[in-house]
N, C-alpha and C. Protein backbone atom coordinates (compact mmCIF):
# COMPACT_ATOMS: atom_id res chain seq x y z
N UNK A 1 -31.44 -24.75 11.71
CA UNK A 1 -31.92 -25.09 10.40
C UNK A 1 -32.95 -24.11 9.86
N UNK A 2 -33.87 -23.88 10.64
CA UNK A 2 -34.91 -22.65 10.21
C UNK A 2 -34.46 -21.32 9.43
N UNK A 3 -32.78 -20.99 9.37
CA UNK A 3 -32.31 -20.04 9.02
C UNK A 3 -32.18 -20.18 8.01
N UNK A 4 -31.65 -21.29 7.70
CA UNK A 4 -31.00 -22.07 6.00
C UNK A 4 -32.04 -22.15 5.25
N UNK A 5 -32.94 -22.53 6.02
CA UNK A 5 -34.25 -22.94 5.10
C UNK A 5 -35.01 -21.77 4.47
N UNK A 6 -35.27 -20.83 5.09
CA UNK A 6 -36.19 -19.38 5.27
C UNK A 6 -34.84 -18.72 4.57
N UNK A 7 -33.58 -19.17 4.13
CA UNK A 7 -32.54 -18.04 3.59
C UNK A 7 -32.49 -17.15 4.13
N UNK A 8 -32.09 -16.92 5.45
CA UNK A 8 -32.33 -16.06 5.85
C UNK A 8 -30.28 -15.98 6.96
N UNK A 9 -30.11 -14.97 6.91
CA UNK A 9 -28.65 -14.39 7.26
C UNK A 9 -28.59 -13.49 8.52
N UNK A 10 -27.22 -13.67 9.38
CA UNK A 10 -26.97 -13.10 10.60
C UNK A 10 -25.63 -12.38 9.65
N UNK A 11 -25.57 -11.28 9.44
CA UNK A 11 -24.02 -10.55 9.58
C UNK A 11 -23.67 -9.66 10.40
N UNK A 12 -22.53 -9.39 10.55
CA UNK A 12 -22.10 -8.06 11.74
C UNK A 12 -20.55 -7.51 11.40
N UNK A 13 -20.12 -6.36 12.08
CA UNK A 13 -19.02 -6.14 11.59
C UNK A 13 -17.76 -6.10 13.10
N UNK A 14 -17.23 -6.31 13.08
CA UNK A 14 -16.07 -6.65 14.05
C UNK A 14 -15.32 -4.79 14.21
N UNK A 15 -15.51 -4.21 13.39
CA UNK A 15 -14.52 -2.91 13.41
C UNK A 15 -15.66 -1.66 13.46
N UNK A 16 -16.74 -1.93 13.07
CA UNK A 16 -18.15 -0.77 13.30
C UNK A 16 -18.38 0.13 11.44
N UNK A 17 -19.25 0.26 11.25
CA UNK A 17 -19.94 1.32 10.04
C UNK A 17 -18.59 2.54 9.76
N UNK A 18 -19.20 2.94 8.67
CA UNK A 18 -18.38 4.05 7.93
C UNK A 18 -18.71 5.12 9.24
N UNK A 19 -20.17 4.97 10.22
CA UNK A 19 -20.08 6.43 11.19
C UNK A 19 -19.13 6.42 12.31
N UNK A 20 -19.01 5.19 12.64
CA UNK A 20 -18.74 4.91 13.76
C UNK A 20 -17.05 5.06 13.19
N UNK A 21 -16.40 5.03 12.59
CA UNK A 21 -15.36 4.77 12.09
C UNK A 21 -14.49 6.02 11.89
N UNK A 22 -15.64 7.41 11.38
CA UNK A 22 -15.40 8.32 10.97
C UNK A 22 -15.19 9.04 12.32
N UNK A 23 -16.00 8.25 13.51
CA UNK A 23 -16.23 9.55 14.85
C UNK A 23 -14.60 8.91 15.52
N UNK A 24 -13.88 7.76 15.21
CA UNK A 24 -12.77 7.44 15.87
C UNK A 24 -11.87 8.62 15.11
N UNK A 25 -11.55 8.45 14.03
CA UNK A 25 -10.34 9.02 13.43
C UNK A 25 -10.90 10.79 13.76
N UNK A 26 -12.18 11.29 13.59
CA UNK A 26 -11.95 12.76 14.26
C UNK A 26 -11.52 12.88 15.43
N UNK A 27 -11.97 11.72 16.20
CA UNK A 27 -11.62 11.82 18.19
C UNK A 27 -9.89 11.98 18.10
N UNK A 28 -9.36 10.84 17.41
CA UNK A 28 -8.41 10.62 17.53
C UNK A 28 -7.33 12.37 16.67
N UNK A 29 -7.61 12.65 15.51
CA UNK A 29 -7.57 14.20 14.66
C UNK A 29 -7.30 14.89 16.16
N UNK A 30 -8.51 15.21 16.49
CA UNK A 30 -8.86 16.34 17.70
C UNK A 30 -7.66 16.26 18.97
N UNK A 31 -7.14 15.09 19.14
CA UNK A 31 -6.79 14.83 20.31
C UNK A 31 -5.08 14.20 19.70
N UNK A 32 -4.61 14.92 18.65
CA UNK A 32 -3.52 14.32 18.00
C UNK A 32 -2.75 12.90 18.32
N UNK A 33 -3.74 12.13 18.02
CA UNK A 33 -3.62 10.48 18.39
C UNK A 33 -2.95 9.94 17.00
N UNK A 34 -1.85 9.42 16.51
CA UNK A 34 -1.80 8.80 15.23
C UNK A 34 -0.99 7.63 15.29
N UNK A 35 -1.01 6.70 14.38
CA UNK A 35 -0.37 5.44 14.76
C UNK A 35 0.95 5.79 14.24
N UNK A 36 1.76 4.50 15.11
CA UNK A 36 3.13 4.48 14.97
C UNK A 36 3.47 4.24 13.34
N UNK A 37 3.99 4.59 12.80
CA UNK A 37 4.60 3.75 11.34
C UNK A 37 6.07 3.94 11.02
N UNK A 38 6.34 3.05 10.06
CA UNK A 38 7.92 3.31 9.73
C UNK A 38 7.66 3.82 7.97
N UNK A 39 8.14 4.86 7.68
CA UNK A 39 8.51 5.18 6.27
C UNK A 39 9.52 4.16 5.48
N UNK A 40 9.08 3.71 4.25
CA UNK A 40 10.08 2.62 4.22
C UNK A 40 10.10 2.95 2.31
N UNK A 41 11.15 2.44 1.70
CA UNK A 41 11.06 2.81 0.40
C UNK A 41 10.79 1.32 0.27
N UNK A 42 10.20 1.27 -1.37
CA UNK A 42 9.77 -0.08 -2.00
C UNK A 42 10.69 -1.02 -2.05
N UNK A 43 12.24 -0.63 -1.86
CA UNK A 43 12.96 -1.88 -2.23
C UNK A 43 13.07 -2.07 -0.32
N UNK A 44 12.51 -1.95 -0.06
CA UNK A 44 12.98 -2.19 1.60
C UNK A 44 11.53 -3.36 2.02
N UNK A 45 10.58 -3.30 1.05
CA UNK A 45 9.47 -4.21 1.50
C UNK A 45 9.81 -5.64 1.53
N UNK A 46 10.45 -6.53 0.85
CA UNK A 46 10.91 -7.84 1.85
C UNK A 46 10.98 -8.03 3.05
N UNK A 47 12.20 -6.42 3.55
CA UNK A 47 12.69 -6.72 4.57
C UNK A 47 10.93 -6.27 5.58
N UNK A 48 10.24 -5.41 5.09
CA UNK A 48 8.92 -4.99 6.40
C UNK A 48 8.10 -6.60 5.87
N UNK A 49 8.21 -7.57 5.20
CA UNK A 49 7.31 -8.58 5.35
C UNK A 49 7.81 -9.33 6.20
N UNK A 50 8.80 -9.58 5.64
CA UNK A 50 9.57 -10.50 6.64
C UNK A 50 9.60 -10.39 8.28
N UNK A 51 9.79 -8.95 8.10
CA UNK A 51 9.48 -8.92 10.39
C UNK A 51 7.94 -9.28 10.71
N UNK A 52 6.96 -8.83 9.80
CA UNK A 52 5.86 -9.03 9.49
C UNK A 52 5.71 -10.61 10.16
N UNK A 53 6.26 -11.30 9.00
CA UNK A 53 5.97 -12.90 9.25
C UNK A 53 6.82 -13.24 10.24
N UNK A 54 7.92 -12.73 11.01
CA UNK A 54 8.68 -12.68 12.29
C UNK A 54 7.86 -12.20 13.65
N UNK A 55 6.77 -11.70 13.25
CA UNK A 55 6.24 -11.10 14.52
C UNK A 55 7.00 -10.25 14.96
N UNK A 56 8.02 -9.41 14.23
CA UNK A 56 9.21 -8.24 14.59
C UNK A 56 8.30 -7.24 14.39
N UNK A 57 6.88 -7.09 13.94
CA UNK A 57 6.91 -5.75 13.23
C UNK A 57 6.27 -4.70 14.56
N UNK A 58 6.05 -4.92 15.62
CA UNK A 58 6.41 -4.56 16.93
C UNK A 58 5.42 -3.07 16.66
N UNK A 59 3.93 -3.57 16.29
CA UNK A 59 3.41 -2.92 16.26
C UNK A 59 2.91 -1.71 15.29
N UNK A 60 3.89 -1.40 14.40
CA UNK A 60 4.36 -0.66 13.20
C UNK A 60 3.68 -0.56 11.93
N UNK A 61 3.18 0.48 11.50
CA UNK A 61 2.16 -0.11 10.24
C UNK A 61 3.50 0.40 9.53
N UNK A 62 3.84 -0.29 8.56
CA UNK A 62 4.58 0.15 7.48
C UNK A 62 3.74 0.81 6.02
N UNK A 63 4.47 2.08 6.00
CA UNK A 63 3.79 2.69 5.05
C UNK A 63 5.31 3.08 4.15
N UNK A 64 4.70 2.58 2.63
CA UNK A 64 5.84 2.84 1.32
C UNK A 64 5.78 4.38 0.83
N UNK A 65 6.84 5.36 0.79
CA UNK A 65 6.89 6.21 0.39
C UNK A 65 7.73 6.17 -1.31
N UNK A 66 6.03 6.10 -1.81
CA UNK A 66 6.09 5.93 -3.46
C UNK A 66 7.37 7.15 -4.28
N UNK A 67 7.04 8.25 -3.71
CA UNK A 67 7.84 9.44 -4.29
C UNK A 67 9.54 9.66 -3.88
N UNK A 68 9.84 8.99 -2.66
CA UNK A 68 11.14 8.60 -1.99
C UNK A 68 11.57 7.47 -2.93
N UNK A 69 10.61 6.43 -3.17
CA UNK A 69 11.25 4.99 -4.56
C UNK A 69 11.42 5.44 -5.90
N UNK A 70 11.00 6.25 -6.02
CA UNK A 70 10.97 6.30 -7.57
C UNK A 70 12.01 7.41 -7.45
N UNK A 71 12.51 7.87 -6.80
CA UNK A 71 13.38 8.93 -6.68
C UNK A 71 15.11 8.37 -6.44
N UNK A 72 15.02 7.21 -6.01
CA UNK A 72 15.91 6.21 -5.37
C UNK A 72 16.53 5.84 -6.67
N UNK A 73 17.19 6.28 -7.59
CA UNK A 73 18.07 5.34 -8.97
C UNK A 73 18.72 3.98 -8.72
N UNK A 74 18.90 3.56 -7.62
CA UNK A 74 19.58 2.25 -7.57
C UNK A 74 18.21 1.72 -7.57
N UNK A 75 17.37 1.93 -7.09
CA UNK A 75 16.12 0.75 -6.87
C UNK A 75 15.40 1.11 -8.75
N UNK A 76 15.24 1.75 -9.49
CA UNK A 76 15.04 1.64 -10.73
C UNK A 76 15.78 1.00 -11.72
N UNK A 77 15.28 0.41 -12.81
CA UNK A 77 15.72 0.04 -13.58
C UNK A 77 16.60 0.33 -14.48
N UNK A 78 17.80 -0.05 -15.11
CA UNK A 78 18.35 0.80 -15.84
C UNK A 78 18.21 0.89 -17.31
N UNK A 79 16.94 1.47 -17.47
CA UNK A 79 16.71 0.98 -19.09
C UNK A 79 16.14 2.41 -19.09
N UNK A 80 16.37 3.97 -18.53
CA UNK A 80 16.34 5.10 -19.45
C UNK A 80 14.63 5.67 -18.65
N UNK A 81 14.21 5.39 -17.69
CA UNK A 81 13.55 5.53 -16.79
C UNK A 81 13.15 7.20 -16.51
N UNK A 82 12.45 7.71 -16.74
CA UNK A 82 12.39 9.26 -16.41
C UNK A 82 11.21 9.64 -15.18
N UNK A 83 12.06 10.20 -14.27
CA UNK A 83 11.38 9.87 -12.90
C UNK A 83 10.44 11.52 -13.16
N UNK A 84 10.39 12.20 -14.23
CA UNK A 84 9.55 13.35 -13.94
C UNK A 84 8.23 12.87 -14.91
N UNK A 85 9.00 11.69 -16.01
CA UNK A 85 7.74 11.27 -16.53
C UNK A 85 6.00 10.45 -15.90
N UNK A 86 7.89 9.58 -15.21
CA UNK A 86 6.46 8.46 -13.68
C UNK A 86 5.62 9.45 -13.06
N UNK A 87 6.21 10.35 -12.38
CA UNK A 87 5.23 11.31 -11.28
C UNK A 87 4.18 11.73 -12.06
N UNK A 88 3.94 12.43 -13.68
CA UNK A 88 3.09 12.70 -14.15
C UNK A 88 2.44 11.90 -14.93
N UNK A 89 2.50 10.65 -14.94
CA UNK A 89 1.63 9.80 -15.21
C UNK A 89 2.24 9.50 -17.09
N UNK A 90 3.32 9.94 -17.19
CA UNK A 90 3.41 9.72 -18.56
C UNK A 90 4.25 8.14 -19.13
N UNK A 91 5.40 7.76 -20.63
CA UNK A 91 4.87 6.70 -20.24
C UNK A 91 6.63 6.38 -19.86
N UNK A 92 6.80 4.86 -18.71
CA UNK A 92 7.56 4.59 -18.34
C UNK A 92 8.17 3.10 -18.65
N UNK A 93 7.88 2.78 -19.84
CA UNK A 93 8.64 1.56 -20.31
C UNK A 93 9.82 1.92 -20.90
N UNK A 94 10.30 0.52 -20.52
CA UNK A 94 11.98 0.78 -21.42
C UNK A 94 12.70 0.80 -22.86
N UNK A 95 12.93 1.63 -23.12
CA UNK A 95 12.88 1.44 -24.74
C UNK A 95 13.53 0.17 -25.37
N UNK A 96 14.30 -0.58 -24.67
CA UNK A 96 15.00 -1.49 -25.53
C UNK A 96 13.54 -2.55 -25.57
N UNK A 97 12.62 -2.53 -25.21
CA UNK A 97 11.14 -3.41 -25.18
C UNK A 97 10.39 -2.74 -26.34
N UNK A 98 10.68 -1.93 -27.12
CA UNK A 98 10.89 -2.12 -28.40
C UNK A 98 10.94 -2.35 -29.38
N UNK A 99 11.10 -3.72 -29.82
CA UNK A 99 12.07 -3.90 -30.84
C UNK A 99 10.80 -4.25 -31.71
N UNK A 100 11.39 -4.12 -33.01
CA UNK A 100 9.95 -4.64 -34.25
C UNK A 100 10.96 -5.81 -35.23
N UNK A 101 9.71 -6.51 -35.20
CA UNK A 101 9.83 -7.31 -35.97
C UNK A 101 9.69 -7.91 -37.40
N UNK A 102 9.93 -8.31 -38.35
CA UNK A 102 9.44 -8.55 -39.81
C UNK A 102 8.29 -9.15 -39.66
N UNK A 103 7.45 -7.86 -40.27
CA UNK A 103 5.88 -9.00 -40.85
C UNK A 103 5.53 -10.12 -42.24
């Protein structure tokens, strides 16, 4: 009770500081340590949740390769999509969204 009262707080961190964090991933750099992952395109993420919530994912960080999806035409939309526009940030709606109306 003396804690609650005085407002006063215990925190800690389970994984360690930005230093301590930074000296793993150089150890690991130095000593070519890197985790397992699977390259996966965006329309394939159901299937990496799903093993996910299966306990299939057998260790695996799944990482989405954004530039492999947007490159993928079956997984885009077919409404006129310009995949050199997406990469440069320009704009990517579909034109039939569009339409005007009488004021």
């Amino acid at each position: 009770m003396p804690l609650m009262f005085a407002r006063k707080t215990i925190t800690g961190s389970l994984i360690g500081g930005i230093k301590a964090t930074q000296e793993v991933i150089d150890f690991c750099n130095k000593h070519d340590i890197y985790p397992d992952i699977k390259l996966i395109k965006a329309k394939e993420l159901n299937d990496a949740w799903k093993a996910l919530e299966e306990g299939k994912g057998d260790g695996v960080r799944f990482v989405v390769d954004i530039k492999a999806s947007l490159e993928d035409e079956s997984f885009l939309p077919k409404c006129g999509w310009n995949i050199n526009a997406l990469l440069i940030g320009g704009p990517y709606r579909c034109l039939e969204s569009y339409r005007t109306s009488p004021e």
